[in-house]
N, C-alpha and C. Protein backbone atom coordinates (compact mmCIF):
# COMPACT_ATOMS: atom_id res chain seq x y z
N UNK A 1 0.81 -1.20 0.00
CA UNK A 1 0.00 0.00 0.00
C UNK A 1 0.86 1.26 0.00
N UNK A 2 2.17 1.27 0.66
CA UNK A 2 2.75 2.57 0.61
C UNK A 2 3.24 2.81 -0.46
N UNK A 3 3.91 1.68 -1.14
CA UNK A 3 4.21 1.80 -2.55
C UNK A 3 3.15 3.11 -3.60
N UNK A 4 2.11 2.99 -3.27
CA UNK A 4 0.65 3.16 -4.08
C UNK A 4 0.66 4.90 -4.04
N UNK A 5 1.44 5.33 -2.78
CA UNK A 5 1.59 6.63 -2.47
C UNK A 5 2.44 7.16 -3.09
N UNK A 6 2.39 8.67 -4.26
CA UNK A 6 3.08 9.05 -5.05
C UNK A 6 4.37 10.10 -4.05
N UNK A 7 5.35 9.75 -3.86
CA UNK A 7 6.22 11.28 -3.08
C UNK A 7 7.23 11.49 -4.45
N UNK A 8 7.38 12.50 -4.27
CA UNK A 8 8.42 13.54 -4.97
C UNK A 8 9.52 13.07 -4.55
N UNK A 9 10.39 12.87 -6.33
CA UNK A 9 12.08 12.03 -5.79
C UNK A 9 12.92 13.68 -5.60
N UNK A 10 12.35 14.76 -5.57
CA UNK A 10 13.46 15.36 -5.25
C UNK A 10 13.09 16.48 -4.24
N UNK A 11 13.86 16.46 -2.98
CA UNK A 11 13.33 16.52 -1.26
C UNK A 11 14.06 17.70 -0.78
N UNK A 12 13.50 18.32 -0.36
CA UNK A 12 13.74 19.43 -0.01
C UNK A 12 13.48 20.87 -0.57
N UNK A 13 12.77 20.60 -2.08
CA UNK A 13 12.81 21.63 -3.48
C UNK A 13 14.06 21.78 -4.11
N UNK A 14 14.72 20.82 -3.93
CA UNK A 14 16.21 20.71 -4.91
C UNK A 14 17.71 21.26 -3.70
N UNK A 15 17.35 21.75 -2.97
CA UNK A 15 18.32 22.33 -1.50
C UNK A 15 18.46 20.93 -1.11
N UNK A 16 20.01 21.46 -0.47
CA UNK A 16 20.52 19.95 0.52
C UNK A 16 21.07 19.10 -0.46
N UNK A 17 21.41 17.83 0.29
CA UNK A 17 21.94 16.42 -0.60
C UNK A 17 20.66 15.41 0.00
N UNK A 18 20.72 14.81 -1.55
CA UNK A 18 19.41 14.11 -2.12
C UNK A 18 19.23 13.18 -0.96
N UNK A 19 18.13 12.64 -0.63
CA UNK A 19 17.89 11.46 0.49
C UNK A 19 19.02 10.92 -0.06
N UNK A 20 19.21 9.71 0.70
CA UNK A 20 19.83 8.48 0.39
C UNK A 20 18.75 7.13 0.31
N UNK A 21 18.23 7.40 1.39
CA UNK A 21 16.61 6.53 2.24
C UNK A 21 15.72 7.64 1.32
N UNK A 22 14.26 6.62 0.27
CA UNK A 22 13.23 7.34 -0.09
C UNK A 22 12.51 7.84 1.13
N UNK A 23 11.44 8.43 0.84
CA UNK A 23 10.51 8.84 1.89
C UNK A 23 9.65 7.56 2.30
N UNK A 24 9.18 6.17 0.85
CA UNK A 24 8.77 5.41 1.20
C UNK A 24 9.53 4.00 1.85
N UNK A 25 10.95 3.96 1.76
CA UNK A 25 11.28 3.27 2.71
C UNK A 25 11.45 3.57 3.99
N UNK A 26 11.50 5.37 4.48
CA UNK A 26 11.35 6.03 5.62
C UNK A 26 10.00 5.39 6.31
N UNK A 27 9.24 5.31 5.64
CA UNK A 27 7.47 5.71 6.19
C UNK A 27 7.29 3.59 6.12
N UNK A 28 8.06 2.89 5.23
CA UNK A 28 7.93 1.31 5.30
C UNK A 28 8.72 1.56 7.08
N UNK A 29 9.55 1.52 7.52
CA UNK A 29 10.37 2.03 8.89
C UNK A 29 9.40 1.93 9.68
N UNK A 30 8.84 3.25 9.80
CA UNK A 30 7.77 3.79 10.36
C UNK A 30 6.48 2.87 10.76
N UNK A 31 6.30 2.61 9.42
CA UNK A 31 4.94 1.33 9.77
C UNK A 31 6.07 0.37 10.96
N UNK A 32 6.69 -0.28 10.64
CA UNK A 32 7.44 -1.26 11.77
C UNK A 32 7.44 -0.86 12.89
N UNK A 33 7.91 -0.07 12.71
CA UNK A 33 8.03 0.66 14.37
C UNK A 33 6.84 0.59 15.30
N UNK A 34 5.48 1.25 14.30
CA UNK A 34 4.52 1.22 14.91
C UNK A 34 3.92 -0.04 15.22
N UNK A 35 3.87 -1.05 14.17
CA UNK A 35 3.37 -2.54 14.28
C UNK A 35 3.82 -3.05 15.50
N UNK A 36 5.58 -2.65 15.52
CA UNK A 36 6.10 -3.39 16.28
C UNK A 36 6.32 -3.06 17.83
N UNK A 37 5.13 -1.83 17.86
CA UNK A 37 5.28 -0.92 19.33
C UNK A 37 6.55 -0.79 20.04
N UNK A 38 7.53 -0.41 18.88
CA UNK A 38 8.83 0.18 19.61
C UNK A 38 8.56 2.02 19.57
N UNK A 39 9.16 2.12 21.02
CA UNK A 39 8.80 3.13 21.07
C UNK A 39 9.77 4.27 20.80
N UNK A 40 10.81 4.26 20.20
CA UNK A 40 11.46 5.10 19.59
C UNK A 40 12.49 4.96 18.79
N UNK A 41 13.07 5.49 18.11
CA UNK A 41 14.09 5.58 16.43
C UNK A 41 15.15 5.21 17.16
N UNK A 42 15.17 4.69 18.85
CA UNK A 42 16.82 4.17 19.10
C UNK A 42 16.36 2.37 19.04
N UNK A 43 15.09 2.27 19.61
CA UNK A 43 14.55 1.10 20.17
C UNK A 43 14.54 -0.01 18.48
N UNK A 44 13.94 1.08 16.97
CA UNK A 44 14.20 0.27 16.47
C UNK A 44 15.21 0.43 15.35
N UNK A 45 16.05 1.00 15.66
CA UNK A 45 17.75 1.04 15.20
C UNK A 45 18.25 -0.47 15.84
N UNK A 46 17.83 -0.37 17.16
CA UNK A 46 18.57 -1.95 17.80
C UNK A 46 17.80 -2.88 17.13
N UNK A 47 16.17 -2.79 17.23
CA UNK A 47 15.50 -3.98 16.11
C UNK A 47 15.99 -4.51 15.04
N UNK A 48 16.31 -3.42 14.32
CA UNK A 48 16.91 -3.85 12.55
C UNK A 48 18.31 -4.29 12.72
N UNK A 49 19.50 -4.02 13.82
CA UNK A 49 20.35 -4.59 14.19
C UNK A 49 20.72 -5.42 14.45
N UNK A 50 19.53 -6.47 15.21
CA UNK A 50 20.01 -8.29 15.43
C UNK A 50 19.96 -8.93 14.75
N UNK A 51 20.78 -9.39 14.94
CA UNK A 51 21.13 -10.77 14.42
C UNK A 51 20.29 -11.59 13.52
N UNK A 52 18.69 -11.40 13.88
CA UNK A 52 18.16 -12.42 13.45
C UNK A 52 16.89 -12.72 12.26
N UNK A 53 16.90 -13.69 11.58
CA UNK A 53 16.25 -13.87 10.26
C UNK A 53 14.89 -13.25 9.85
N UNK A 54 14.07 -13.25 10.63
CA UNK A 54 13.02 -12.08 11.06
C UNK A 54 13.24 -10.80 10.84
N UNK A 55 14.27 -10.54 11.68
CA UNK A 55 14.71 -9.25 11.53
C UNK A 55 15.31 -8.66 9.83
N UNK A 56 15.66 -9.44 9.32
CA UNK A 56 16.75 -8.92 8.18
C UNK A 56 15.49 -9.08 6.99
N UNK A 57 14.48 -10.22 7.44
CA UNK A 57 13.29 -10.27 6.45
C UNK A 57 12.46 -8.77 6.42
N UNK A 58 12.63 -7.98 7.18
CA UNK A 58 11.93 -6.57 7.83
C UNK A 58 12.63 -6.04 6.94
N UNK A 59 14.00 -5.64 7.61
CA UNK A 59 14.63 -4.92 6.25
C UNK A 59 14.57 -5.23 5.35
N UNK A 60 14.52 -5.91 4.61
CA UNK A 60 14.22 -6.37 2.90
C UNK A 60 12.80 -5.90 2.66
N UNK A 61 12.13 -6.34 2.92
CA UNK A 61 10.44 -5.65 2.96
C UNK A 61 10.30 -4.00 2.73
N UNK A 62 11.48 -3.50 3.63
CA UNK A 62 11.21 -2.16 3.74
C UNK A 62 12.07 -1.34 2.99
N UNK A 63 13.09 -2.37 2.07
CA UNK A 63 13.87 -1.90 1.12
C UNK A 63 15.27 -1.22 1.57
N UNK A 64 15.61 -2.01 2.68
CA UNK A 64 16.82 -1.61 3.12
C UNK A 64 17.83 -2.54 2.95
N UNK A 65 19.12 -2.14 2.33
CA UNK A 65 20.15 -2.96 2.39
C UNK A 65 21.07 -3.34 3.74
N UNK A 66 21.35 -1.61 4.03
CA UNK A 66 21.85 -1.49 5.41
C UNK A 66 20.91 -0.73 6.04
N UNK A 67 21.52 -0.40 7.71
CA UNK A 67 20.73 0.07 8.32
C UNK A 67 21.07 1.48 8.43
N UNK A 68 19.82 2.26 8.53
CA UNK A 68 20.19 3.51 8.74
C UNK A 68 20.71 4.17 9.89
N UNK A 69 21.18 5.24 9.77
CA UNK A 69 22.30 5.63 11.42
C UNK A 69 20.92 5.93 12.03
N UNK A 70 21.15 5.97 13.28
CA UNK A 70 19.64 6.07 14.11
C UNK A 70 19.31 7.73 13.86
N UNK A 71 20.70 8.45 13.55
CA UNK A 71 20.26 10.23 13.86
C UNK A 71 19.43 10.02 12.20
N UNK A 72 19.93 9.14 11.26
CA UNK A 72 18.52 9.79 10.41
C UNK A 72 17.32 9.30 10.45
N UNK A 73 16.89 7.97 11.00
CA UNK A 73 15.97 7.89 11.70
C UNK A 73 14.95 9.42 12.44
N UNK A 74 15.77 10.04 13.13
CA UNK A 74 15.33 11.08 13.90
C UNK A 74 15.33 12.19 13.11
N UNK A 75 15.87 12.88 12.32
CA UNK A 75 15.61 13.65 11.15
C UNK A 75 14.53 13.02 10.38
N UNK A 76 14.68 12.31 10.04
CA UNK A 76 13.60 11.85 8.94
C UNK A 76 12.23 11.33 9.42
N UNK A 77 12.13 10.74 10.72
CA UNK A 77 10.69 10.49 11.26
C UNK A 77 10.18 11.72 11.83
N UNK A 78 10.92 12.85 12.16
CA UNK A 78 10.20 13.82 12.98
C UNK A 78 9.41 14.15 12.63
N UNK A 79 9.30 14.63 11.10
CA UNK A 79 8.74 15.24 10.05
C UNK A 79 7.11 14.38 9.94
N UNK A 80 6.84 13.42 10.25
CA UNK A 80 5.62 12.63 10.12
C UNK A 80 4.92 13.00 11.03
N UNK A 81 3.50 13.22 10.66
CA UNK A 81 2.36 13.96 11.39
C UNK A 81 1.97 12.84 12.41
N UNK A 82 1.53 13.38 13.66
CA UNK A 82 0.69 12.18 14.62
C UNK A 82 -0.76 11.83 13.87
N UNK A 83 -1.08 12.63 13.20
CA UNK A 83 -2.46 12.05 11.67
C UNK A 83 -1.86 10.75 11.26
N UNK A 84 -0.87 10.59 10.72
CA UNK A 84 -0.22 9.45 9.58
C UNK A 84 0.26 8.29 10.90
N UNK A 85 0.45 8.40 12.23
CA UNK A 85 0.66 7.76 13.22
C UNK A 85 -0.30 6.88 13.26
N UNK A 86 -2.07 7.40 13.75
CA UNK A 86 -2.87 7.05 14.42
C UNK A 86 -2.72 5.73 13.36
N UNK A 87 -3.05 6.75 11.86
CA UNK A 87 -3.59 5.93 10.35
C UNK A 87 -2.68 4.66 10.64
N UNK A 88 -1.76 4.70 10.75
CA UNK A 88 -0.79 3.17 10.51
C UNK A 88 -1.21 2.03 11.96
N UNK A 89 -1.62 2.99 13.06
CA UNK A 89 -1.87 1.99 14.16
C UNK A 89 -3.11 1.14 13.95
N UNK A 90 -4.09 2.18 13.59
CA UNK A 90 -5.53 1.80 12.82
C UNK A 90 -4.99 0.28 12.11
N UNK A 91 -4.38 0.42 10.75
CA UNK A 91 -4.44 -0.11 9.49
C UNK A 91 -3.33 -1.60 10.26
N UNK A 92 -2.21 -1.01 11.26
CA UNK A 92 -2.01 -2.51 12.15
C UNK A 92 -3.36 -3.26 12.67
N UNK A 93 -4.13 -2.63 13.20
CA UNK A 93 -5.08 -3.29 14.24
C UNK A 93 -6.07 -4.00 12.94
N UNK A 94 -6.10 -3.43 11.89
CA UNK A 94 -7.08 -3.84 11.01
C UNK A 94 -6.44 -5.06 10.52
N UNK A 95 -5.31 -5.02 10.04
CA UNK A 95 -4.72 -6.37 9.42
C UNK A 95 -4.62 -7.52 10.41
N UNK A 96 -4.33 -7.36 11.51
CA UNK A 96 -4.67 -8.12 13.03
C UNK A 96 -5.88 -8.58 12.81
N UNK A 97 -6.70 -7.50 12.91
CA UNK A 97 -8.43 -8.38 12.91
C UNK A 97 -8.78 -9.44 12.13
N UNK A 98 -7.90 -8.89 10.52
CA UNK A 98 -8.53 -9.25 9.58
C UNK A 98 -7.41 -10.60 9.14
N UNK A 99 -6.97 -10.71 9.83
CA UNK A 99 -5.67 -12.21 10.25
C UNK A 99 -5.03 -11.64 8.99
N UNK A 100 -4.58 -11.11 8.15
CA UNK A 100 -3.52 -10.45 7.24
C UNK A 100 -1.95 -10.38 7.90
N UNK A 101 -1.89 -10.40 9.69
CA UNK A 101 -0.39 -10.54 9.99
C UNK A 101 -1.03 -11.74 11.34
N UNK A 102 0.24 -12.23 11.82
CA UNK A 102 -0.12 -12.95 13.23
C UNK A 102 0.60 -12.28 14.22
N UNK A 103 -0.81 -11.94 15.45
CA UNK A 103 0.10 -10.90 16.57
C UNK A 103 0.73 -11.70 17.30
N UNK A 104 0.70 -12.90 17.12
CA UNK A 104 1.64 -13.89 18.13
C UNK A 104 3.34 -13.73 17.60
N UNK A 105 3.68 -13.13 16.04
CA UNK A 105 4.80 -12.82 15.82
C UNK A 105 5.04 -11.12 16.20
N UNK A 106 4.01 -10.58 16.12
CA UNK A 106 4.95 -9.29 17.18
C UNK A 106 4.90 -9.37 18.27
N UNK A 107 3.91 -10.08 19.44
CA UNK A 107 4.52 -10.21 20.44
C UNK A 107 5.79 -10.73 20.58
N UNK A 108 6.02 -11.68 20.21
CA UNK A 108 6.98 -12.10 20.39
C UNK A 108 8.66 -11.65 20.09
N UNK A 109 8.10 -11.14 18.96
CA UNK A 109 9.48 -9.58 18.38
C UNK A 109 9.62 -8.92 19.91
N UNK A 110 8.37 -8.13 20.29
CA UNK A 110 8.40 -7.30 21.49
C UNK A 110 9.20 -7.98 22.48
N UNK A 111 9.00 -9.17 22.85
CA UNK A 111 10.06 -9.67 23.94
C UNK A 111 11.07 -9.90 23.71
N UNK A 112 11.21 -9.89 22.34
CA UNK A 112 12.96 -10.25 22.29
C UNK A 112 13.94 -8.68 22.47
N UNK A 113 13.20 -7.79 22.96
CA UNK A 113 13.64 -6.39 22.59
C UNK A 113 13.84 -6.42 24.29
């Protein structure tokens, strides 16, 4: 679905150096974070960091090769409205309902944190 969302490849109005990270692998991030009720850009800097097969399946999904430094994490999520927050917690709880993910695998993410 985020795919489906049109953003502008060039950020800032042409000022600065170009992302490196699109806006939609920023905002793919973002959804995780929220799915994965970590509660901040350090909590899931360490997420995308372990070790483990789960984990690296996330990054691929979200179109990451490597991981991003956590400070652009924090530059780059600030900018997202608590509107586009609620929307992604919503659209978690909906895919939950609607068995589209299993919450027995984010709990379980959650404890390994």
């Amino acid at each position: 679905m985020i795919g489906l969302i049109h953003w502008p490849h060039n950020n800032r109005g042409g000022r600065g150096r170009p992302y490196v990270y699109s806006p939609t692998v920023i905002l793919r991030c973002f959804v995780v974070r929220i799915w994965f009720r970590l509660d901040s850009n350090r909590a899931m800097h360490e997420y995308l960091a372990m070790e483990m097969p789960y984990n690296k399946k996330v990054m691929r999904v979200c179109g990451l090769s490597r991981i991003p430094n956590r400070q652009t994490f924090d530059r780059r999520l600030a900018t997202i409205s608590n509107d586009i927050k609620n929307r992604i917690t919503t659209m978690g709880k909906l895919f939950v309902h609607d068995k589209i993910i299993d919450p027995s695998i984010l709990s379980q993410q959650i404890v390994l944190l």
